[in-house]
N, C-alpha and C. Protein backbone atom coordinates (compact mmCIF):
# COMPACT_ATOMS: atom_id res chain seq x y z
N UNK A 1 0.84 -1.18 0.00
CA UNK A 1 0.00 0.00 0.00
C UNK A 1 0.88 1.25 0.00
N UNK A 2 0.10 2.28 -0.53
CA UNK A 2 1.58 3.42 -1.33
C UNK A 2 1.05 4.26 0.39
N UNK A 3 1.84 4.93 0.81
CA UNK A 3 1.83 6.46 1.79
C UNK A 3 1.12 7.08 1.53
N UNK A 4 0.35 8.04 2.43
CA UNK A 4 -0.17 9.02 1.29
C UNK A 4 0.60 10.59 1.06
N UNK A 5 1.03 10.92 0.75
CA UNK A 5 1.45 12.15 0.60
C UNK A 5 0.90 13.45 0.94
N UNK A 6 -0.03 13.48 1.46
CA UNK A 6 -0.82 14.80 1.72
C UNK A 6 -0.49 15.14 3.20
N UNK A 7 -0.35 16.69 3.49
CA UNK A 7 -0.29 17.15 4.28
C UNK A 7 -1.47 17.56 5.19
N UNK A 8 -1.86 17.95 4.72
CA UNK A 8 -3.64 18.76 5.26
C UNK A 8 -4.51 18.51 4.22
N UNK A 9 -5.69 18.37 4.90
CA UNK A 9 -6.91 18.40 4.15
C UNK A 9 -8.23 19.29 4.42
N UNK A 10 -9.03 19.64 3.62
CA UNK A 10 -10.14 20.48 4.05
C UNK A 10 -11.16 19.75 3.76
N UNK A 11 -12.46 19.46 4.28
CA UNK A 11 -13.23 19.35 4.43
C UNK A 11 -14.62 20.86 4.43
N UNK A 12 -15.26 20.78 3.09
CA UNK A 12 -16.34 21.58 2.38
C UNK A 12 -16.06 22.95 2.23
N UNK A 13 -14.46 22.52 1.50
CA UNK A 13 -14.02 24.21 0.15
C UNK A 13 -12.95 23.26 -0.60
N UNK A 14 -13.28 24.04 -2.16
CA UNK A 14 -12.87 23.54 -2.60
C UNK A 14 -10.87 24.46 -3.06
N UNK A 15 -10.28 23.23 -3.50
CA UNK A 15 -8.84 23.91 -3.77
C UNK A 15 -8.33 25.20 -4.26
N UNK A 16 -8.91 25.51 -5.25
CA UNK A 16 -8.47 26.98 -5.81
C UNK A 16 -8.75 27.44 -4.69
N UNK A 17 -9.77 27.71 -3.56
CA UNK A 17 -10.09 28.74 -2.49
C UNK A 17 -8.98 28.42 -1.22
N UNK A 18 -9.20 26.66 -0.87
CA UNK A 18 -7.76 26.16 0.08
C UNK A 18 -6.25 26.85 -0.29
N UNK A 19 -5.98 26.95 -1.48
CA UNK A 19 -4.81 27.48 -2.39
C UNK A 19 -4.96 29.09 -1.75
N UNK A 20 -5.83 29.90 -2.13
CA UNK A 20 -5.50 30.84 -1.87
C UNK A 20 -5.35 31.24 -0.88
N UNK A 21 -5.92 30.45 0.71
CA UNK A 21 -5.82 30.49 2.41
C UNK A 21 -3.98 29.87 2.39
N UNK A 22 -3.68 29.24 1.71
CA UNK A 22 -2.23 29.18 2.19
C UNK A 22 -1.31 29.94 1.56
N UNK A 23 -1.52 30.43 0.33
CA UNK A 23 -0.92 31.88 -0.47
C UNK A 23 -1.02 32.85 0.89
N UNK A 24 -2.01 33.30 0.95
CA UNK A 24 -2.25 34.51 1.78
C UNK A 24 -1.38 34.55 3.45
N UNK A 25 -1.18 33.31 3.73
CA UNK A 25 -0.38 32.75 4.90
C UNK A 25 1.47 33.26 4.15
N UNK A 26 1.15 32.67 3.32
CA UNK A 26 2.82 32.73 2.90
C UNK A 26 3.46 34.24 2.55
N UNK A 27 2.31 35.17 1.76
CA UNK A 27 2.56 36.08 1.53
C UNK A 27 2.96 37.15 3.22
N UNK A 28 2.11 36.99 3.53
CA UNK A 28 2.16 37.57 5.04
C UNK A 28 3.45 37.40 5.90
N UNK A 29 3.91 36.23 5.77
CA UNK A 29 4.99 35.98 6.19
C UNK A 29 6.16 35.81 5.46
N UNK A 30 6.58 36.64 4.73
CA UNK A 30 7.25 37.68 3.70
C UNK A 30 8.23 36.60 2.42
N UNK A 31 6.58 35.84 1.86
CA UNK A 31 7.42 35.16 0.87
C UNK A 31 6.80 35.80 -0.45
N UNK A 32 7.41 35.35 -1.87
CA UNK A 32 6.54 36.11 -2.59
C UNK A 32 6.06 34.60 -3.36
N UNK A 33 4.58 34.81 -3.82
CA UNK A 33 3.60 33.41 -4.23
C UNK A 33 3.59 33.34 -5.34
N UNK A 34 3.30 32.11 -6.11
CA UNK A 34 3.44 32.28 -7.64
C UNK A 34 2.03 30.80 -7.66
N UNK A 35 1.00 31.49 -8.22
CA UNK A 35 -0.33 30.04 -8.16
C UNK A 35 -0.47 29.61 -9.44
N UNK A 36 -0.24 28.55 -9.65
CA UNK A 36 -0.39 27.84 -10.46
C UNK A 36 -1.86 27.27 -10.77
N UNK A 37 -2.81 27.23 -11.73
CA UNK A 37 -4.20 26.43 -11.64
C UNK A 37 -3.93 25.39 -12.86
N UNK A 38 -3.71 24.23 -13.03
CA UNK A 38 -3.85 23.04 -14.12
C UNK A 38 -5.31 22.28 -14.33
N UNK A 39 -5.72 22.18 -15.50
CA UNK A 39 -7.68 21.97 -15.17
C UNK A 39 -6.61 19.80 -15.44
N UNK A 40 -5.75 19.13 -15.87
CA UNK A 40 -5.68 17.72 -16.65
C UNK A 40 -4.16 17.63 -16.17
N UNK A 41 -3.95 17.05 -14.68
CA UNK A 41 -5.12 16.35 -13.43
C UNK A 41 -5.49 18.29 -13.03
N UNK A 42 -6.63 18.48 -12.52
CA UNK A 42 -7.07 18.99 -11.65
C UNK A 42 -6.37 19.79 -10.53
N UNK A 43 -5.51 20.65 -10.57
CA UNK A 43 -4.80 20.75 -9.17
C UNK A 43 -4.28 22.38 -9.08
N UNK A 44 -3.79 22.59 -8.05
CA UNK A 44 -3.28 23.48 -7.79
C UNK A 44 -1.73 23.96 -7.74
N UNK A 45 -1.38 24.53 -8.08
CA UNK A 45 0.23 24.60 -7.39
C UNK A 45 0.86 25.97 -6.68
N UNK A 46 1.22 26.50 -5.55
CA UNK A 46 1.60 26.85 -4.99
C UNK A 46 2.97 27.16 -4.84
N UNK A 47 4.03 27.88 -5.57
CA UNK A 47 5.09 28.05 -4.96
C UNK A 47 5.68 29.44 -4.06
N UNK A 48 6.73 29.47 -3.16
CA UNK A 48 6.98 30.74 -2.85
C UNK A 48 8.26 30.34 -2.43
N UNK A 49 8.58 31.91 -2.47
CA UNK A 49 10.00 32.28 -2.81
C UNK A 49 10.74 33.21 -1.11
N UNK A 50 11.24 33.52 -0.48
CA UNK A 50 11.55 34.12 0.94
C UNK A 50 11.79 35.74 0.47
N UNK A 51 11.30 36.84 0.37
CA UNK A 51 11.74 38.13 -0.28
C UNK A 51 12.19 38.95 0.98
N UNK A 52 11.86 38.84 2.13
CA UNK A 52 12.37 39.83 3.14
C UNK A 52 12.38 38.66 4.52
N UNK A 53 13.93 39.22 5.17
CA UNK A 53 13.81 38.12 6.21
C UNK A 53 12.79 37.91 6.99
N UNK A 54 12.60 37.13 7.96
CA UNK A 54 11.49 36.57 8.88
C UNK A 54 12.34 35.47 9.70
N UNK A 55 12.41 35.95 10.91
CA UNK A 55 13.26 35.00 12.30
C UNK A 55 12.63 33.55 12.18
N UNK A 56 11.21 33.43 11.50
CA UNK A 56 10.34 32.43 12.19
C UNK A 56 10.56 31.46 10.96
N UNK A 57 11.54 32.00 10.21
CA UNK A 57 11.66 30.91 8.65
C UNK A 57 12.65 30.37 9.25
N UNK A 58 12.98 29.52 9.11
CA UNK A 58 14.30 28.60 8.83
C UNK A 58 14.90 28.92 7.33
N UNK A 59 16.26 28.84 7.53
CA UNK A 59 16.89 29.09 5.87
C UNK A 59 16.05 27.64 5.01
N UNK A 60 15.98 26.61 5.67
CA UNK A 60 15.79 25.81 4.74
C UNK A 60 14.50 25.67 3.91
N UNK A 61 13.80 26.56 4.75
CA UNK A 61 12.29 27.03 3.81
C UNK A 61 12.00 28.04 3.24
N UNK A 62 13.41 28.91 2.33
CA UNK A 62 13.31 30.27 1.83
C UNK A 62 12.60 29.35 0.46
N UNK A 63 12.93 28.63 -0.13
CA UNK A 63 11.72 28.11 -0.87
C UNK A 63 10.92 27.25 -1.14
N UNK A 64 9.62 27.26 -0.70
CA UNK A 64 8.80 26.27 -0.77
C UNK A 64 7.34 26.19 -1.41
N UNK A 65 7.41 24.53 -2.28
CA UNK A 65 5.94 24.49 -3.03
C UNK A 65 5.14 23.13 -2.37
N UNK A 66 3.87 23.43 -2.82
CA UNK A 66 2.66 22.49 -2.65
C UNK A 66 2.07 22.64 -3.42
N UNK A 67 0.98 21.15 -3.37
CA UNK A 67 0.51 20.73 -4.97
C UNK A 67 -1.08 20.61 -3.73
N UNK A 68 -1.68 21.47 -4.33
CA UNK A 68 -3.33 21.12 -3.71
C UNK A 68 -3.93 20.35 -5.04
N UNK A 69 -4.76 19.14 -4.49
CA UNK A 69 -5.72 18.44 -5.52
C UNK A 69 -6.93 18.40 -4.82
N UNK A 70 -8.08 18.18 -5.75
CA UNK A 70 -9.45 17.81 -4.93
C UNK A 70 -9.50 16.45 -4.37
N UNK A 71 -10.11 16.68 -3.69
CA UNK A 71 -10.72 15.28 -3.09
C UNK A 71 -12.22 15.03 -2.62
N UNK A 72 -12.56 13.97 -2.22
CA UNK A 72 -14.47 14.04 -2.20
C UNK A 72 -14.52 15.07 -1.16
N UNK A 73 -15.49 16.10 -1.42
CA UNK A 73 -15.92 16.91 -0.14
C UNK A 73 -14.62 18.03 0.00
N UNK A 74 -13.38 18.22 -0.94
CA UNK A 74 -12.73 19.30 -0.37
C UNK A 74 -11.55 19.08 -0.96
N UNK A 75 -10.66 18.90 -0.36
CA UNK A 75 -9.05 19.22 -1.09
C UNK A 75 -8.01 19.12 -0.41
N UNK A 76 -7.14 18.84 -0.96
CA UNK A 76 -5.83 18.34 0.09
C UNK A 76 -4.15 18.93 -0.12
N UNK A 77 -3.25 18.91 0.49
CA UNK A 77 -2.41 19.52 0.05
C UNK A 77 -1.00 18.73 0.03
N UNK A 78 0.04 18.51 -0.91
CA UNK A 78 0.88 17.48 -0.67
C UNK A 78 2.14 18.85 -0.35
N UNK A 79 3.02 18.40 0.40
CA UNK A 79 4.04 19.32 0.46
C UNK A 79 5.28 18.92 -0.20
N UNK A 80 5.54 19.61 -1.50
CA UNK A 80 6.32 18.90 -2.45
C UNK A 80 8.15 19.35 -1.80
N UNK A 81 8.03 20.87 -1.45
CA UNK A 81 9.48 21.36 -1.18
C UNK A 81 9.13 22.34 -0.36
N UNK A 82 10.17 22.05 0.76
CA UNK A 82 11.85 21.18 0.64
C UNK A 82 11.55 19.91 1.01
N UNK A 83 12.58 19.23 0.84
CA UNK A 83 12.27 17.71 0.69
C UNK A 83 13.09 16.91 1.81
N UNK A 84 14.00 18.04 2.55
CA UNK A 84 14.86 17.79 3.64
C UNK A 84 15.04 18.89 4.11
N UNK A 85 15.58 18.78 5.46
CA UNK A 85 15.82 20.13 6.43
C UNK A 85 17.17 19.06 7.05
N UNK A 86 17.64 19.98 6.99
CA UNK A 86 18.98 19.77 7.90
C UNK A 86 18.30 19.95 9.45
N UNK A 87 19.47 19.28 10.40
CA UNK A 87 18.71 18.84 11.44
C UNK A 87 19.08 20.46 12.06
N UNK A 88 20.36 21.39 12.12
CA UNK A 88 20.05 21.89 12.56
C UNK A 88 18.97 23.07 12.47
N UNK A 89 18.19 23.57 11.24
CA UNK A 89 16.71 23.92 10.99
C UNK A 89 15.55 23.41 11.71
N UNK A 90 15.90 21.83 12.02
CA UNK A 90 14.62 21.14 12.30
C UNK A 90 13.49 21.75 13.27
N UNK A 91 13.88 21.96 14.48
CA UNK A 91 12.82 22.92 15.59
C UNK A 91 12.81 23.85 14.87
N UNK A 92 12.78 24.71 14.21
CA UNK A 92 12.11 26.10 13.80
C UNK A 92 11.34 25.49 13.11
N UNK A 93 11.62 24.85 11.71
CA UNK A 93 10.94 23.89 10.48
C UNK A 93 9.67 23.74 11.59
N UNK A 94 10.04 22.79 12.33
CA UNK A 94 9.06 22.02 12.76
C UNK A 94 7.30 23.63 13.80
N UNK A 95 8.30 24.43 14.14
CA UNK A 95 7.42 25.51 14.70
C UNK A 95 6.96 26.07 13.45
N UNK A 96 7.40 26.42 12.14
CA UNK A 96 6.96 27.11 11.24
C UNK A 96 5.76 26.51 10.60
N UNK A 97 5.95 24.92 10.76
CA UNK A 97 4.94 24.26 10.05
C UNK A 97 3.59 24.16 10.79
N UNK A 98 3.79 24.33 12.24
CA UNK A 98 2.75 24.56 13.66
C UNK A 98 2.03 25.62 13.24
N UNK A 99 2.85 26.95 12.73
CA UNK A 99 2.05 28.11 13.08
C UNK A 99 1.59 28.24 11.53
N UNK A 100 2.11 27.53 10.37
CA UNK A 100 1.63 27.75 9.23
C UNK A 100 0.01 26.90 9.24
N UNK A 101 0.27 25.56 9.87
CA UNK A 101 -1.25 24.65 9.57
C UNK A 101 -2.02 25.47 10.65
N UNK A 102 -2.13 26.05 11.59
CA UNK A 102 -2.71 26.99 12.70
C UNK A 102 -3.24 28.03 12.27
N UNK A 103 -2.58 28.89 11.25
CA UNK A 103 -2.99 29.78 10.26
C UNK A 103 -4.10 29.45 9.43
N UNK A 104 -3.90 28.48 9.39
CA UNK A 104 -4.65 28.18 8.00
C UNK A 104 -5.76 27.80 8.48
N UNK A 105 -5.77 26.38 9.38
CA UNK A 105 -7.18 26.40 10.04
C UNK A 105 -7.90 27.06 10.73
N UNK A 106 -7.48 28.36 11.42
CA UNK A 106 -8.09 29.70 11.92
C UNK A 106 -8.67 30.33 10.75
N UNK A 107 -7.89 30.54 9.84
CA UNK A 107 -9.00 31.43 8.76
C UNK A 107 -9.89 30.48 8.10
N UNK A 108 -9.32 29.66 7.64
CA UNK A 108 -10.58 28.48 6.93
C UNK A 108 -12.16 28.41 7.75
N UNK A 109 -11.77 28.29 9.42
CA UNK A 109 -12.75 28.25 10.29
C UNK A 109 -13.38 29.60 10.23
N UNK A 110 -13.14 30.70 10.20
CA UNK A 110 -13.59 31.97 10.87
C UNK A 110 -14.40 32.39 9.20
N UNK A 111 -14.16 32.19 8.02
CA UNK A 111 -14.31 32.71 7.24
C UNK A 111 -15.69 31.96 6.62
N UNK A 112 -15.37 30.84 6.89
CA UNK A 112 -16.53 29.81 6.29
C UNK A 112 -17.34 30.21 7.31
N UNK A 113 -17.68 30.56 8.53
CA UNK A 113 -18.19 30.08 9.29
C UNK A 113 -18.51 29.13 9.52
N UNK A 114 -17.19 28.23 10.28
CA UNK A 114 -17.40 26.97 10.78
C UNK A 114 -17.91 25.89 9.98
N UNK A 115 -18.05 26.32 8.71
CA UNK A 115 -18.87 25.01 7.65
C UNK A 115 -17.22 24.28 6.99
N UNK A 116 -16.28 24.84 6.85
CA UNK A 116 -14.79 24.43 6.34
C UNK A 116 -14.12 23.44 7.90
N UNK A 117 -13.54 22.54 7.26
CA UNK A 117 -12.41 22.53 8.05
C UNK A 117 -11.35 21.75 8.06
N UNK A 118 -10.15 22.49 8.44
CA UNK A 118 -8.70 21.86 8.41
C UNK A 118 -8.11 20.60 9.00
N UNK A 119 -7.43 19.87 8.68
CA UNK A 119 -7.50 18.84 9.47
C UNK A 119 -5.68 18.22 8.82
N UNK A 120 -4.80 17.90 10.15
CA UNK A 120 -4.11 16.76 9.54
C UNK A 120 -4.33 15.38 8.75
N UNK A 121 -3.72 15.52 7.42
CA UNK A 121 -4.35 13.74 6.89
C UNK A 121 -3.43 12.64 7.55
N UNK A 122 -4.36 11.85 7.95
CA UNK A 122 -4.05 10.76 9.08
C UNK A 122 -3.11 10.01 8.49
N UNK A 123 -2.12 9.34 9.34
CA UNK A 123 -0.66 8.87 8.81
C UNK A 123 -0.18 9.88 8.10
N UNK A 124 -0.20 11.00 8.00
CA UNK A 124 0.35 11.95 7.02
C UNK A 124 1.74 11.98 7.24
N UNK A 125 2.80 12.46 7.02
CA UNK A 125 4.33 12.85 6.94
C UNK A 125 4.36 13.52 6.54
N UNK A 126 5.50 14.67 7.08
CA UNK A 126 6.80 15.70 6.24
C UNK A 126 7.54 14.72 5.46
N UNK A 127 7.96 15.44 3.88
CA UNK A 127 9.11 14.42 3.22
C UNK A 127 10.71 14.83 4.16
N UNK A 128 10.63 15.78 5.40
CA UNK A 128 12.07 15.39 6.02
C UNK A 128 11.75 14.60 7.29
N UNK A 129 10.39 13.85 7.50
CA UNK A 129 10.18 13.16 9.30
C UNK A 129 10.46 12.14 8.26
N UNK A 130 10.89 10.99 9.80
CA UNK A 130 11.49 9.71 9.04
C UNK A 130 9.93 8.61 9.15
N UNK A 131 10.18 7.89 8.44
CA UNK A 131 9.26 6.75 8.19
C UNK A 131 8.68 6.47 9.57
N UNK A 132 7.39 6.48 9.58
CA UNK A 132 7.31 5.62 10.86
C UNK A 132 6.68 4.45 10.77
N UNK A 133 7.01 3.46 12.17
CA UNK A 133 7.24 2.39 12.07
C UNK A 133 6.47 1.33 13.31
N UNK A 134 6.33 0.64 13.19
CA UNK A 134 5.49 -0.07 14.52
C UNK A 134 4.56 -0.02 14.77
N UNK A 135 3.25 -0.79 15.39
CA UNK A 135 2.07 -0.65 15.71
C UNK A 135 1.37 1.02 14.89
N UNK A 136 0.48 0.77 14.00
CA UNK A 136 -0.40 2.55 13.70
C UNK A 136 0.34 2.53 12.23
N UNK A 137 1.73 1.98 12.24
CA UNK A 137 2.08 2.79 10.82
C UNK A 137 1.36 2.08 9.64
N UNK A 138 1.40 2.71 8.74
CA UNK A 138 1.35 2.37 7.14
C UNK A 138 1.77 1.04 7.07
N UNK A 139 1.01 0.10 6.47
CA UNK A 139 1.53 -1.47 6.23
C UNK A 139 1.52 -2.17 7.47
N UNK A 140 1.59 -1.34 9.03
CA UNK A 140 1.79 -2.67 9.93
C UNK A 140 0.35 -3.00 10.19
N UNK A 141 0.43 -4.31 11.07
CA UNK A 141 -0.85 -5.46 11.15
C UNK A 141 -1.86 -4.50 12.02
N UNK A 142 -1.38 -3.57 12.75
CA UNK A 142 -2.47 -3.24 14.03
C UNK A 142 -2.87 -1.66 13.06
């Protein structure tokens, strides 16, 4: 059975609108956005670029993209780059990605009124957390 690759998911909005709640996150926090819309597959793309410093970036995320696709009921987001963080980045990485999915599900919630919502996709991964393994993971028996 393949991983799934998705980072977050929304539940009742669809991607072009999910796309633009994490543009608007990125822009804010001084990257510059470049949106991609593809109709064959369906998807979104997301990249940004770091244009003015920000303490709360890690160098290793001055550039980063995501690929939003639909899914039943909403849309999901895979996090394509960076694809590694050096370990010493990792705690910021790891706070940036806290306050970025936090962002996102605060406005998704407040804007929809409460009809949207954000959610980690279950077993999900960063492409820099390592595999996990034992009881819960992907492929094991329990």
């Amino acid at each position: 059975m393949a991983e799934p690759t998705d980072w977050l998911r929304v539940r009742g909005m669809g991607r072009e609108r999910f796309a633009g709640y994490l543009a608007e996150f990125l822009a804010t926090a001084g990257f510059t956005v470049e949106r991609t819309e593809l109709a064959d597959p369906p998807e979104s793309r997301v990249g940004a670029r770091l244009k003015r410093m920000n303490p709360a970036v890690p160098d290793s995320a001055a550039e980063l993209a995501f690929r939003i696709y639909p899914t039943s009921g909403g849309a999901a987001v895979e996090w394509v780059r960076p694809a590694a963080v050096p370990d010493a980045d990792r705690s910021r990485m790891d706070r940036f990605v806290r306050e970025f999915s936090l962002h996102v599900e605060r406005a998704v919630l407040t804007e929809s009124h409460a009809t949207a919502k954000v959610s980690r996709a279950p077993n999900a991964r960063l492409p820099w957390e390592p595999a996990r393994s034992g009881a819960g993971a992907p492929g094991s028996p329990l």
